[in-house]
N, C-alpha and C. Protein backbone atom coordinates (compact mmCIF):
# COMPACT_ATOMS: atom_id res chain seq x y z
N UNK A 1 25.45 23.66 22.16
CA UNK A 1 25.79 23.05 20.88
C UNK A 1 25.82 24.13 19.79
N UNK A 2 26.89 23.96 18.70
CA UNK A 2 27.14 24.86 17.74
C UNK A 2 25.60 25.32 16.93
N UNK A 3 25.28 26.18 16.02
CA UNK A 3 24.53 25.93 15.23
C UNK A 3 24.50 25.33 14.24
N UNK A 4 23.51 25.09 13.63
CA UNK A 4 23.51 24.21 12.71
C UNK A 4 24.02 24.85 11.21
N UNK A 5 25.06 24.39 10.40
CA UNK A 5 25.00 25.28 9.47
C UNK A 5 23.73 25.63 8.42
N UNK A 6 24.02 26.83 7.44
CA UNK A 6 22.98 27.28 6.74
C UNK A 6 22.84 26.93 5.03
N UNK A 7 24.54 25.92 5.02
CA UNK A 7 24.01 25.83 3.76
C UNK A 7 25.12 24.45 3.68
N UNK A 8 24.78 23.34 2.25
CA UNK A 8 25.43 22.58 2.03
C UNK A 8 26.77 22.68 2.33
N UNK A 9 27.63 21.56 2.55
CA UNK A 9 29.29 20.66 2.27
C UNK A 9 30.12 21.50 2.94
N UNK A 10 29.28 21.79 4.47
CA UNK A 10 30.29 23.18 5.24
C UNK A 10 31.42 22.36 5.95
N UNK A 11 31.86 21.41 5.79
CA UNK A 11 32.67 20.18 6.32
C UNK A 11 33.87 19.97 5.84
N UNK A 12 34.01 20.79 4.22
CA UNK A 12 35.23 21.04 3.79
C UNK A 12 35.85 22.15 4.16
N UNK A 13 35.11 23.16 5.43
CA UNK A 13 35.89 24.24 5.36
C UNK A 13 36.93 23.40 6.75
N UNK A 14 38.47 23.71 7.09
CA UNK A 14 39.11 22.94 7.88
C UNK A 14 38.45 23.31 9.39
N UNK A 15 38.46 24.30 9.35
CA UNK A 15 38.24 24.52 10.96
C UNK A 15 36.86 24.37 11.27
N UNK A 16 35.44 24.20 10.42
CA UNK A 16 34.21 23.56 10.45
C UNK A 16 34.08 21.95 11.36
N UNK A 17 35.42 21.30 10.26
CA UNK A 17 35.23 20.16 10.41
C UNK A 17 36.39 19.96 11.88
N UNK A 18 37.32 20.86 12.29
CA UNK A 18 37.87 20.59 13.49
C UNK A 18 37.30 20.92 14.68
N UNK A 19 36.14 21.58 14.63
CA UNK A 19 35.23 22.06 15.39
C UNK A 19 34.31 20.74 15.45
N UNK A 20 33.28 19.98 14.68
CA UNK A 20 32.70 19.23 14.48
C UNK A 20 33.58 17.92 15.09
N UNK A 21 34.71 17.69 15.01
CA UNK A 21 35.96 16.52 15.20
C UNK A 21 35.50 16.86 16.90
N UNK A 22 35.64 18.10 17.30
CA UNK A 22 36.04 18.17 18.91
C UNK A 22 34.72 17.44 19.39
N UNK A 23 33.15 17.65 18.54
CA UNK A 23 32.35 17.21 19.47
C UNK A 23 32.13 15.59 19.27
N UNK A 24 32.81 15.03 18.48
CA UNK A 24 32.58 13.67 17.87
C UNK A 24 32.05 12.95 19.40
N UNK A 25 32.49 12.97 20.55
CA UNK A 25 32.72 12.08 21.64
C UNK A 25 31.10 12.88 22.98
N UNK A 26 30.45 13.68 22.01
CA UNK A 26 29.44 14.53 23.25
C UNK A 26 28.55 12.80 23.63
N UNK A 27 27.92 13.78 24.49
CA UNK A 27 27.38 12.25 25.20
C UNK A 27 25.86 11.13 24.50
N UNK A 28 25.17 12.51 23.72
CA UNK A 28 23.78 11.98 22.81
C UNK A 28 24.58 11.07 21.40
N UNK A 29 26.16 10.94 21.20
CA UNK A 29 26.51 10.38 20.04
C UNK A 29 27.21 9.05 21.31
N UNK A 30 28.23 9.37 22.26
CA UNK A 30 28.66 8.71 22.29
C UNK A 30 28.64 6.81 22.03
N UNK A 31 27.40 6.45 22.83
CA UNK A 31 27.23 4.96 22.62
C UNK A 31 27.10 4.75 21.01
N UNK A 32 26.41 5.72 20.16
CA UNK A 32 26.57 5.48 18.71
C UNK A 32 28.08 5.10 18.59
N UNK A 33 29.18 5.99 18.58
CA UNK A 33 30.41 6.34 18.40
C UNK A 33 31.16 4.81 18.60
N UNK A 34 30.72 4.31 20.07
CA UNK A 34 31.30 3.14 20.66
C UNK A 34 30.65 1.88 19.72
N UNK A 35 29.49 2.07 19.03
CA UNK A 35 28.56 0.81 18.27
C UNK A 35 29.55 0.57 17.69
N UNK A 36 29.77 1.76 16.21
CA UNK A 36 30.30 2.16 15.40
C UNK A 36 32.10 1.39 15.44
N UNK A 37 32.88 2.29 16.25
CA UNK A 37 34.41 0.87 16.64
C UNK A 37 34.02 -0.27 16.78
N UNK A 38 33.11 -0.48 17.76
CA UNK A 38 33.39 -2.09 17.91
C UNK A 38 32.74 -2.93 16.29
N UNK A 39 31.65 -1.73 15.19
CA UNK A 39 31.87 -2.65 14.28
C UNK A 39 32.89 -2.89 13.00
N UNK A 40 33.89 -1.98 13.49
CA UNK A 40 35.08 -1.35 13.12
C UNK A 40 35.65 -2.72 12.93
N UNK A 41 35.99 -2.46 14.66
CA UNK A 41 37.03 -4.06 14.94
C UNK A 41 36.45 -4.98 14.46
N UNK A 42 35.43 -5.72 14.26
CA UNK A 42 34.79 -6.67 13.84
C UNK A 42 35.13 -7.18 12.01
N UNK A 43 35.05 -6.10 11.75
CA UNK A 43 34.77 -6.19 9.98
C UNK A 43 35.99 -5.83 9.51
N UNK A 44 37.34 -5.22 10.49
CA UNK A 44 38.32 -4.75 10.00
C UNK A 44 38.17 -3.81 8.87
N UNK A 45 37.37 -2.60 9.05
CA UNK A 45 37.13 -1.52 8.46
C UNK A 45 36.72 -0.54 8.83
N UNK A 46 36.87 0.70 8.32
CA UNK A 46 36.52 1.79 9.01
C UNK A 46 34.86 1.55 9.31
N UNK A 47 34.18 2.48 10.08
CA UNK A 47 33.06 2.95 9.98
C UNK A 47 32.87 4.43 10.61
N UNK A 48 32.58 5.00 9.55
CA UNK A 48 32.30 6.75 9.91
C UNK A 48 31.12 6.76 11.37
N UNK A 49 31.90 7.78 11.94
CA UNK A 49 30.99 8.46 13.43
C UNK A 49 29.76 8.86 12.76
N UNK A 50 28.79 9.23 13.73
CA UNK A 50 27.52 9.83 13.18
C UNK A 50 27.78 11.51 13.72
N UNK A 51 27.21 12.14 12.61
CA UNK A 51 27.09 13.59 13.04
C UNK A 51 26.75 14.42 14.52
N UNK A 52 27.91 14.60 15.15
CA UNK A 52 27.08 15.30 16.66
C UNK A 52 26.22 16.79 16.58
N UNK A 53 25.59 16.91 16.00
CA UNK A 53 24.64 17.87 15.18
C UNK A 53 23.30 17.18 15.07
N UNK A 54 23.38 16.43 14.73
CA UNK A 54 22.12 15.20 14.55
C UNK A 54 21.42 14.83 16.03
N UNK A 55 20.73 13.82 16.21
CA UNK A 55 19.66 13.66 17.29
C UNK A 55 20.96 12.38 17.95
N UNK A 56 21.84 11.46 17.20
CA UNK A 56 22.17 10.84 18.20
C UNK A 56 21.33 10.03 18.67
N UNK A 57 21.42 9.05 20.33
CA UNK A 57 20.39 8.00 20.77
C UNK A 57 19.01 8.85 21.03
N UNK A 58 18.89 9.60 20.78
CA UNK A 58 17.74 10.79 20.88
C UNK A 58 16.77 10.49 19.77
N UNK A 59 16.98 10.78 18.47
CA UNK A 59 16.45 10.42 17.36
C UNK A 59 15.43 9.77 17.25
N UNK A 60 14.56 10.14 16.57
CA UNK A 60 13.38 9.42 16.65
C UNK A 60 13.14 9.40 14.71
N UNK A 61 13.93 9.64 13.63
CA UNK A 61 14.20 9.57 12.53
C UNK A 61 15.56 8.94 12.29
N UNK A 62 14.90 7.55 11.60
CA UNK A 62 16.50 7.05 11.19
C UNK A 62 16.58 7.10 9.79
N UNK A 63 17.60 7.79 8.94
CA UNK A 63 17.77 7.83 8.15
C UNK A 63 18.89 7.13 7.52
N UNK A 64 18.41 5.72 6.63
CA UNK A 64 19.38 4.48 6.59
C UNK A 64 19.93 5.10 4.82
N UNK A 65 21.13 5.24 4.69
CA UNK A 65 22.08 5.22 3.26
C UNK A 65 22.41 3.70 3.05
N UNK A 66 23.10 3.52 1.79
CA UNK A 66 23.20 2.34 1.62
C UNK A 66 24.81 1.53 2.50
N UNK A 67 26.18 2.70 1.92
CA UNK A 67 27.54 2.52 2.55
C UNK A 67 28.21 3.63 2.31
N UNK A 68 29.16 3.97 3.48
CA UNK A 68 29.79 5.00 3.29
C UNK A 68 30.62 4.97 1.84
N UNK A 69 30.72 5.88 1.41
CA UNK A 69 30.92 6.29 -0.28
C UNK A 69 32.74 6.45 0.18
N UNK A 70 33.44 6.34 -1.02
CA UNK A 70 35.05 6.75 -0.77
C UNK A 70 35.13 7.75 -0.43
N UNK A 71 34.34 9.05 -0.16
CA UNK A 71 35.32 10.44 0.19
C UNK A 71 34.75 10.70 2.15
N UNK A 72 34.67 9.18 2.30
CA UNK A 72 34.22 9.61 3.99
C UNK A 72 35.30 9.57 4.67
N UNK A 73 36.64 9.22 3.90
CA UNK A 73 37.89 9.69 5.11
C UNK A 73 38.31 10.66 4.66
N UNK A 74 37.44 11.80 4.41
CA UNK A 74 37.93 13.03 4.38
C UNK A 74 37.21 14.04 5.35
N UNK A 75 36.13 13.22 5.97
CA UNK A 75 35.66 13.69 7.51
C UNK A 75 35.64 12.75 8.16
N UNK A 76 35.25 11.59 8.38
CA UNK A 76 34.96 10.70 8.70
C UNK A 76 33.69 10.50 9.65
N UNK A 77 33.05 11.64 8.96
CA UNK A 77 31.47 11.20 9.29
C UNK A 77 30.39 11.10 8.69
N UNK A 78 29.28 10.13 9.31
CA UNK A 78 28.09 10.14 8.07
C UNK A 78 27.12 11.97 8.63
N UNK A 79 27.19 12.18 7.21
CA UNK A 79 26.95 13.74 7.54
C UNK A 79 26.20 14.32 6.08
N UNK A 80 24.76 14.83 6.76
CA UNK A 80 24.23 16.07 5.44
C UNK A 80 25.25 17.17 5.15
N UNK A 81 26.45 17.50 5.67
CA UNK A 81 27.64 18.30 5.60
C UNK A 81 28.65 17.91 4.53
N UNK A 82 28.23 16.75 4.83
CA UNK A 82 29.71 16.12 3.92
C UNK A 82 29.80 16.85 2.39
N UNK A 83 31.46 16.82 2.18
CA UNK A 83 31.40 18.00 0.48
C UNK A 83 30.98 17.19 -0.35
N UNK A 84 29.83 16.58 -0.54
CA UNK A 84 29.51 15.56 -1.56
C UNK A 84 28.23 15.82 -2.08
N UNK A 85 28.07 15.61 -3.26
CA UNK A 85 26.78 15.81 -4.01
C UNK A 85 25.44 15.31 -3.23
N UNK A 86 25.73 14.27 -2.95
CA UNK A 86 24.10 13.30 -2.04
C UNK A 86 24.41 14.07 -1.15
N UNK A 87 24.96 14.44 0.17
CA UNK A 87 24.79 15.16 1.39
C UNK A 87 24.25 16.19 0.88
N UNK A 88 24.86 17.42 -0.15
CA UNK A 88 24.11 18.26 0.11
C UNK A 88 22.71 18.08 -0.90
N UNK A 89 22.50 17.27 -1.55
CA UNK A 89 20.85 16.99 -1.63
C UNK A 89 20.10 16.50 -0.18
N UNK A 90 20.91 15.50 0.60
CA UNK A 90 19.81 14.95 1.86
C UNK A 90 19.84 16.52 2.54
N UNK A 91 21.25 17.64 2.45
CA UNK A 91 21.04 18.70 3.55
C UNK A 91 19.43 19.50 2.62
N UNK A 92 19.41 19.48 1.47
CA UNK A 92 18.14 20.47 1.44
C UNK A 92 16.67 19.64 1.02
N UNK A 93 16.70 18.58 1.06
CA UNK A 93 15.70 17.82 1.02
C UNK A 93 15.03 17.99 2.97
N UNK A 94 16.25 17.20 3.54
CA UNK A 94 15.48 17.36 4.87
C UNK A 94 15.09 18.74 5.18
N UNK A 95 15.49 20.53 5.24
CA UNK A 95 15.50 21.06 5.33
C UNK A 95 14.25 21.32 4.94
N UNK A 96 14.12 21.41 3.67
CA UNK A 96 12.79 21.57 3.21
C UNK A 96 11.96 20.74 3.44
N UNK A 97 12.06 19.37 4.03
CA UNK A 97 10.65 19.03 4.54
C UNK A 97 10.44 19.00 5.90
N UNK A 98 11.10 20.20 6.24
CA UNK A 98 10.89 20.78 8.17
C UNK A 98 11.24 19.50 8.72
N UNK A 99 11.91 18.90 9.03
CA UNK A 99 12.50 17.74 9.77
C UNK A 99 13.53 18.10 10.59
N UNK A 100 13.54 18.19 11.94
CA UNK A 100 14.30 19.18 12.58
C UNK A 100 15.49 18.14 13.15
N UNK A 101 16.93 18.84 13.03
CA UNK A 101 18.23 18.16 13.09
C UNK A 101 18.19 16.97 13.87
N UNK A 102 17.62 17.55 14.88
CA UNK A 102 18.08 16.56 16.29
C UNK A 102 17.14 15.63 16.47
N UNK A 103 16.16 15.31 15.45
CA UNK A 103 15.51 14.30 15.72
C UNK A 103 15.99 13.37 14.49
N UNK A 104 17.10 13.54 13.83
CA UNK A 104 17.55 12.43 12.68
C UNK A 104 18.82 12.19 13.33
N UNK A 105 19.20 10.45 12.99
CA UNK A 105 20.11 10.12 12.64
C UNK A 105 20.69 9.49 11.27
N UNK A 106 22.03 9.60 10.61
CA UNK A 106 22.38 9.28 9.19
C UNK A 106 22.84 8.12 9.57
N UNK A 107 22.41 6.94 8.84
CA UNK A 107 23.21 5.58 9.22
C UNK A 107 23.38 4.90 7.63
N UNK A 108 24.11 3.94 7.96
CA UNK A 108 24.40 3.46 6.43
C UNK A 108 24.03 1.80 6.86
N UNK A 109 23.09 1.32 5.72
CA UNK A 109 23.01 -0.11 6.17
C UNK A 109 23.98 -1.13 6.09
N UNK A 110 25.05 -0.58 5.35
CA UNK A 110 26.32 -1.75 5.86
C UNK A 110 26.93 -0.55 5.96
N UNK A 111 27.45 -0.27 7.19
CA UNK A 111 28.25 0.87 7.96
C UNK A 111 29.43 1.04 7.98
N UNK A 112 30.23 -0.16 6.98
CA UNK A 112 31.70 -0.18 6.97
C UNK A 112 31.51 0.48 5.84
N UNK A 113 33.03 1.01 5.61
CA UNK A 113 33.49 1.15 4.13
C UNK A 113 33.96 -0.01 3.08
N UNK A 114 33.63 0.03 2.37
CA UNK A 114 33.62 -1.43 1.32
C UNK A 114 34.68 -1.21 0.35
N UNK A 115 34.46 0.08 -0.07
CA UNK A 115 35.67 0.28 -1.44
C UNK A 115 36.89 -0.07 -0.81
N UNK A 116 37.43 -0.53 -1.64
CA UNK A 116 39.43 -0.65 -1.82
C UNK A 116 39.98 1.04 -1.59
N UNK A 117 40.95 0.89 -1.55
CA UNK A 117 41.42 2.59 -1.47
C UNK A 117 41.53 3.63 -2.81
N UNK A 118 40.87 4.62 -2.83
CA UNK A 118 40.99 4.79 -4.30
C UNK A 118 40.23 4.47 -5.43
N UNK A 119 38.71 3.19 -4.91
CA UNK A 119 37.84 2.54 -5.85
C UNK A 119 36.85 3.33 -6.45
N UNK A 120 36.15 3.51 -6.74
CA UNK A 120 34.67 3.89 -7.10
C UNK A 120 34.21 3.36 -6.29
N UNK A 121 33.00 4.56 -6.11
CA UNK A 121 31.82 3.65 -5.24
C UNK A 121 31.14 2.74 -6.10
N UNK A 122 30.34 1.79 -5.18
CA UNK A 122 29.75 0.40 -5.89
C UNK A 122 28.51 0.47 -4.84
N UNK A 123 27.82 -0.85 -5.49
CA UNK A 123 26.62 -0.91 -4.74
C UNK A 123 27.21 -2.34 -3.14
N UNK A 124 26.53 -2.15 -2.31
CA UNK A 124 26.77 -3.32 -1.77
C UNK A 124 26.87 -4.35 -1.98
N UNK A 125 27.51 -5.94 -1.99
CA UNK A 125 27.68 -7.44 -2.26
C UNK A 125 26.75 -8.07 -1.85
N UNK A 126 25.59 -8.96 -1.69
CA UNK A 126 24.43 -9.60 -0.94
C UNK A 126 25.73 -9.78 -0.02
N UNK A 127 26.72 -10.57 0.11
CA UNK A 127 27.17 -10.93 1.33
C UNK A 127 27.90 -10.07 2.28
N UNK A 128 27.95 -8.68 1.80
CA UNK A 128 28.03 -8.03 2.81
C UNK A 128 26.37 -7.29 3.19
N UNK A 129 25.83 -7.28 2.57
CA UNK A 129 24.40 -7.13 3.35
C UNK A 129 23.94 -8.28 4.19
N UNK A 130 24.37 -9.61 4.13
CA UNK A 130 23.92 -10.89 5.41
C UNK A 130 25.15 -10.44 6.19
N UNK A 131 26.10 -10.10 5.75
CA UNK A 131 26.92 -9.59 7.19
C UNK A 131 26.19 -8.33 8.19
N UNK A 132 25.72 -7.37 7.22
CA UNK A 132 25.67 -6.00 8.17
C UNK A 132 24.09 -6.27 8.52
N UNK A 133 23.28 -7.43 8.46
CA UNK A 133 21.97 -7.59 9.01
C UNK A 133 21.66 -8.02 10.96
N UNK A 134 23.15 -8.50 11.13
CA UNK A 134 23.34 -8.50 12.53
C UNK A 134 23.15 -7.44 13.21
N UNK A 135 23.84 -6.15 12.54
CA UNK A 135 23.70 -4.62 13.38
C UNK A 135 22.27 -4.14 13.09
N UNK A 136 21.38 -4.51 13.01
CA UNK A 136 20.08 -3.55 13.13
C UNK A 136 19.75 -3.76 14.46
N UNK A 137 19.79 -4.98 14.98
CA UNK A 137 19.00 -4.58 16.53
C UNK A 137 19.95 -4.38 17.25
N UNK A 138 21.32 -4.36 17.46
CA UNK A 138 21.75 -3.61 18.41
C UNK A 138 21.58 -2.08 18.45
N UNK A 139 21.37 -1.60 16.85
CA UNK A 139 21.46 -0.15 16.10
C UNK A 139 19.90 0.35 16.98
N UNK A 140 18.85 -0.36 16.82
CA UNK A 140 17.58 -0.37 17.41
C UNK A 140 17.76 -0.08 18.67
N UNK A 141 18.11 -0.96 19.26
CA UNK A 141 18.19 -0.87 21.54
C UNK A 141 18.80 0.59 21.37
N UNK A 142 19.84 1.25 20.56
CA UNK A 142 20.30 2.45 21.26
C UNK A 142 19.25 3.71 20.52
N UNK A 143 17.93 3.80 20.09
CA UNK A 143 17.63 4.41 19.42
C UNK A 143 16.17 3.91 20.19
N UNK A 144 15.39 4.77 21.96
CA UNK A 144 14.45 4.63 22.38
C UNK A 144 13.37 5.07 21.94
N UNK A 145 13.42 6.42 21.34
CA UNK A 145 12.73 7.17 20.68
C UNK A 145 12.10 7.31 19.41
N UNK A 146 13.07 6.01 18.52
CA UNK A 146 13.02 5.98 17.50
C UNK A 146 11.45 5.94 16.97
N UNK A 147 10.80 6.63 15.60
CA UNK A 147 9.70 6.94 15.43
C UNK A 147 9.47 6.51 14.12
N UNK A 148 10.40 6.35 13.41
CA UNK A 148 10.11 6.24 11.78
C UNK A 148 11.94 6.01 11.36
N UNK A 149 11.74 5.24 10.57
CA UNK A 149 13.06 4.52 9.36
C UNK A 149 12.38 5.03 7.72
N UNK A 150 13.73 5.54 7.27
CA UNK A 150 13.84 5.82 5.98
C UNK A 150 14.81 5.04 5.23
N UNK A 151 14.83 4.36 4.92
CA UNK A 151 15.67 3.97 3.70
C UNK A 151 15.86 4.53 2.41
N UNK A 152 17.23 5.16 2.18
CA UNK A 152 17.30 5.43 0.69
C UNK A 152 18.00 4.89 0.24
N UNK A 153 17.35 4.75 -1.21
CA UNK A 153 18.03 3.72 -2.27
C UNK A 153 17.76 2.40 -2.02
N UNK A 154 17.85 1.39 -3.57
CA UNK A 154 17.16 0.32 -3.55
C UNK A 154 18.04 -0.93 -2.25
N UNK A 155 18.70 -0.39 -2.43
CA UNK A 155 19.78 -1.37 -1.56
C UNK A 155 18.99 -0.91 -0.13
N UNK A 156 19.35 -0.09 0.67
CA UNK A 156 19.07 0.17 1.69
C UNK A 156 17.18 0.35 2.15
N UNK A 157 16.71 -0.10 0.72
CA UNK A 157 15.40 -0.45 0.67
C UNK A 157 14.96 -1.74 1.52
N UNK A 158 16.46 -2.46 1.06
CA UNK A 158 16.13 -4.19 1.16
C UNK A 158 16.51 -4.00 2.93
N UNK A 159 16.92 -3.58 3.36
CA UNK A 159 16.85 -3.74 5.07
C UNK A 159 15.36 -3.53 5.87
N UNK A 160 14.34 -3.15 4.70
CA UNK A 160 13.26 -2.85 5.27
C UNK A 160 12.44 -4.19 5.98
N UNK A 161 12.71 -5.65 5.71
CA UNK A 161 11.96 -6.47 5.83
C UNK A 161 13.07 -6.81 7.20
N UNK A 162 14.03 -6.57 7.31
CA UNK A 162 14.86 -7.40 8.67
C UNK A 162 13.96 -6.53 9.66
N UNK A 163 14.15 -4.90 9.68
CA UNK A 163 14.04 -3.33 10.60
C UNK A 163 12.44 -4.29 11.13
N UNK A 164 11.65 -4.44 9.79
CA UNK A 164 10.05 -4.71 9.91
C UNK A 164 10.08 -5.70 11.12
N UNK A 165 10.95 -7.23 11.09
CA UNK A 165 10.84 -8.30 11.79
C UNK A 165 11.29 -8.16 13.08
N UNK A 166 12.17 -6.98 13.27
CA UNK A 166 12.67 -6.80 14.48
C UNK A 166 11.73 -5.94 15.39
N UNK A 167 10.89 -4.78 14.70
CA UNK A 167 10.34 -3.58 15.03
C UNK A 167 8.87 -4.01 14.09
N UNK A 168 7.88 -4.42 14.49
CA UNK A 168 6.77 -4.69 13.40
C UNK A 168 6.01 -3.44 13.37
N UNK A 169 6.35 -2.38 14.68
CA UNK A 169 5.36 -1.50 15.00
C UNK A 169 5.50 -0.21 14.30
N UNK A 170 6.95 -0.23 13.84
CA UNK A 170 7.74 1.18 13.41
C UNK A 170 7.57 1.25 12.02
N UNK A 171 6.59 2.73 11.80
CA UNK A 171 6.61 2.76 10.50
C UNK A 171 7.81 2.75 9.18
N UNK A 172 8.21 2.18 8.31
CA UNK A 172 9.49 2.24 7.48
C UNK A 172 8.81 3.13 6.49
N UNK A 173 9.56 4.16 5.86
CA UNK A 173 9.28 4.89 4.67
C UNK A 173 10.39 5.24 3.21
N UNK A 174 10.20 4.28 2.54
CA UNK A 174 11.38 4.40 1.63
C UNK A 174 11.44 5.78 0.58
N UNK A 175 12.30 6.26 0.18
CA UNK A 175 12.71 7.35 -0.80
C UNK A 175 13.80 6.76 -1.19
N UNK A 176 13.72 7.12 -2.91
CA UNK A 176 14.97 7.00 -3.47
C UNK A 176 16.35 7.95 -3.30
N UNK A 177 17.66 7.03 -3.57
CA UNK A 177 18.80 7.68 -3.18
C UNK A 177 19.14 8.63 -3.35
N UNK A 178 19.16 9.71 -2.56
CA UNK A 178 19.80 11.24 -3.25
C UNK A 178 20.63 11.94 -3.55
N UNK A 179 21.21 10.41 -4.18
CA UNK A 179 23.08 11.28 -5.19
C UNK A 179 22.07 11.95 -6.49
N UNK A 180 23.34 12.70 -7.24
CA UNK A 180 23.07 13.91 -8.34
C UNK A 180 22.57 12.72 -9.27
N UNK A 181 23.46 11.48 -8.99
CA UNK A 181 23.16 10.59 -10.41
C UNK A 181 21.64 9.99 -10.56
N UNK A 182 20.81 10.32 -9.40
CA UNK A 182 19.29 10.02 -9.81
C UNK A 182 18.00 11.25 -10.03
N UNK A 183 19.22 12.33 -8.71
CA UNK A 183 18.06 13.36 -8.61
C UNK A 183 18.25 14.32 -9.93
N UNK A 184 19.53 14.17 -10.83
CA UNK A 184 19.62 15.44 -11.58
C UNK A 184 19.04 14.27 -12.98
N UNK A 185 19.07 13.53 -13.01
CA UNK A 185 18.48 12.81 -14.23
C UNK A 185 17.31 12.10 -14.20
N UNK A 186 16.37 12.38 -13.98
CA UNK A 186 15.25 12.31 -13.57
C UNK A 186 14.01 13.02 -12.40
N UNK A 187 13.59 14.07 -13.05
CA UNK A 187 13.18 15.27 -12.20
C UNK A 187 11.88 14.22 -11.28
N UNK A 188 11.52 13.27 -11.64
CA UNK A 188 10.25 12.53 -10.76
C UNK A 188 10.87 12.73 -9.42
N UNK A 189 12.44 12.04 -9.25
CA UNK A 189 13.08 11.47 -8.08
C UNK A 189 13.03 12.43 -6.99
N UNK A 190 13.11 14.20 -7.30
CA UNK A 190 13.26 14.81 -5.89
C UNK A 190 11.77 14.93 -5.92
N UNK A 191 10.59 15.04 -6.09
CA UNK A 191 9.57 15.09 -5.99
C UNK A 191 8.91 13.96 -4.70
N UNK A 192 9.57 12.56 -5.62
CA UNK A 192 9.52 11.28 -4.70
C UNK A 192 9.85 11.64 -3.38
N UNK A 193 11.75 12.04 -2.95
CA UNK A 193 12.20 11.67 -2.24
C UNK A 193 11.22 12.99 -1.15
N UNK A 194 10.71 14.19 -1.26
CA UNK A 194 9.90 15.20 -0.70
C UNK A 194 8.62 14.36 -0.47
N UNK A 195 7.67 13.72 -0.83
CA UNK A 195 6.67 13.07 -0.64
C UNK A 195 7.26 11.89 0.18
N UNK A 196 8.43 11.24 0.29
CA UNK A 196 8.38 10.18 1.49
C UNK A 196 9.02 10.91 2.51
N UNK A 197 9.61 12.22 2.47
CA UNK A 197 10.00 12.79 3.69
C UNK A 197 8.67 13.56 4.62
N UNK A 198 8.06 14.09 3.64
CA UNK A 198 6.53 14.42 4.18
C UNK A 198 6.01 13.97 5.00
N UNK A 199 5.84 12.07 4.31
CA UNK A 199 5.19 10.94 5.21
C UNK A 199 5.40 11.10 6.31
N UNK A 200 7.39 11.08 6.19
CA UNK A 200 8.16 10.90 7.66
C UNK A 200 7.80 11.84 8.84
N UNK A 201 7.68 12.86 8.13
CA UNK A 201 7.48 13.65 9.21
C UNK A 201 5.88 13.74 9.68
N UNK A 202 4.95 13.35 8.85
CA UNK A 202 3.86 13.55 9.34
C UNK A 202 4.03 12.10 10.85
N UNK A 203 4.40 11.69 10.34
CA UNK A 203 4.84 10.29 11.48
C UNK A 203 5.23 10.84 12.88
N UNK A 204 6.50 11.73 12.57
CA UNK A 204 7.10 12.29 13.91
C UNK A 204 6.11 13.29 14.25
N UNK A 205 5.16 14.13 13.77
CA UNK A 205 4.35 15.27 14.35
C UNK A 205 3.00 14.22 15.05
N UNK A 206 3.03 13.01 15.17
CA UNK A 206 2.32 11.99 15.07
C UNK A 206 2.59 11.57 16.34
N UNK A 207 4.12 11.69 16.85
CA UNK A 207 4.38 10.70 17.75
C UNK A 207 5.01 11.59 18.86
N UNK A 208 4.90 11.71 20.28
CA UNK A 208 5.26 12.34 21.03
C UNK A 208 6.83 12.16 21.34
């Protein structure tokens, strides 16, 4: 497997991301990959692949976003890579709190894309959050290892009580969202989001 890159939004360079495209289908993503279409077909919307860089059904860190943002068909993956302000905050947040690649996966709690073409991002609809509450336990069965759930942001906060009812045993650890629009206007927030990644990981050094 490639290395991991060394610094934020390496996903806009073309041949990064055609390199990254070739491994979309390796075998630790695949059944993700296959979740992912079939909730494609379902919702009649995209849903971004997960990073084959990442841990994949391996993972024992799930790291839940709220929805893929408008510039995810410009890779079409959920990715700390992505050229976007929040990726490269989650790329140096996780980094710095020693959380090692292959034990995270990036998921979004409603996993489709929601915007119109061209929209602003928005927050999720309650009724597309009772829609995307079906996919947690299938998201669960492919994730044996799984050790700890993060939710960021208040939205992807609120999946914490379904994850809880399905999984009572698995610790959940929320941090706030890490677009620029919370972490650069309010210096508390990266402090926060480093103290619940801490947790997280004290969790995984916790769990075999």
């Amino acid at each position: 497997m490639p290395a991991s890159p060394d610094a934020p939004k390496s996903l806009r360079d073309p041949a990064l991301l055609e390199a990254r495209r070739a491994m979309a289908d390796a075998p630790h993503v695949r059944p993700l990959r296959a979740f992912a279409r079939m909730i494609a077909a379902e919702r009649g919307a995209a849903v971004p692949d997960p990073d084959p860089l990442d841990g994949g059904v391996e993972a024992r860190l799930l790291l839940l976003l709220e929805t893929p943002g408008p510039s995810i068909g410009r890779t079409g993956f959920v990715s700390r890579d992505n050229p976007t302000g929040t990726a490269a905050n989650l790329f140096r947040f996780l980094a710095e709190a020693g959380i090692a690649r292959r034990d995270t996966l990036i998921w979004n709690a409603v996993p489709w894309v929601i915007h119109a073409p061209g929209a602003l991002n928005r927050a999720p609809l309650r009724s597309e959050a009772s829609a995307a509450a079906p996919y947690f336990a299938p998201l669960l069965a492919l994730l044996p290892r799984l050790a700890v759930v993060v939710p960021a942001g208040r939205f992807a906060r609120e999946a914490s009580a379904p994850l809880a009812a399905l999984r009572p045993e698995l610790p959940v650890v929320a941090i706030p969202h890490p677009s620029p629009t919370y972490v650069c206007t309010a210096p508390a927030v990266r402090e926060r989001i480093l103290a619940g990644l801490a947790e997280a990981a004290a969790h995984l050094a916790a769990t075999p």
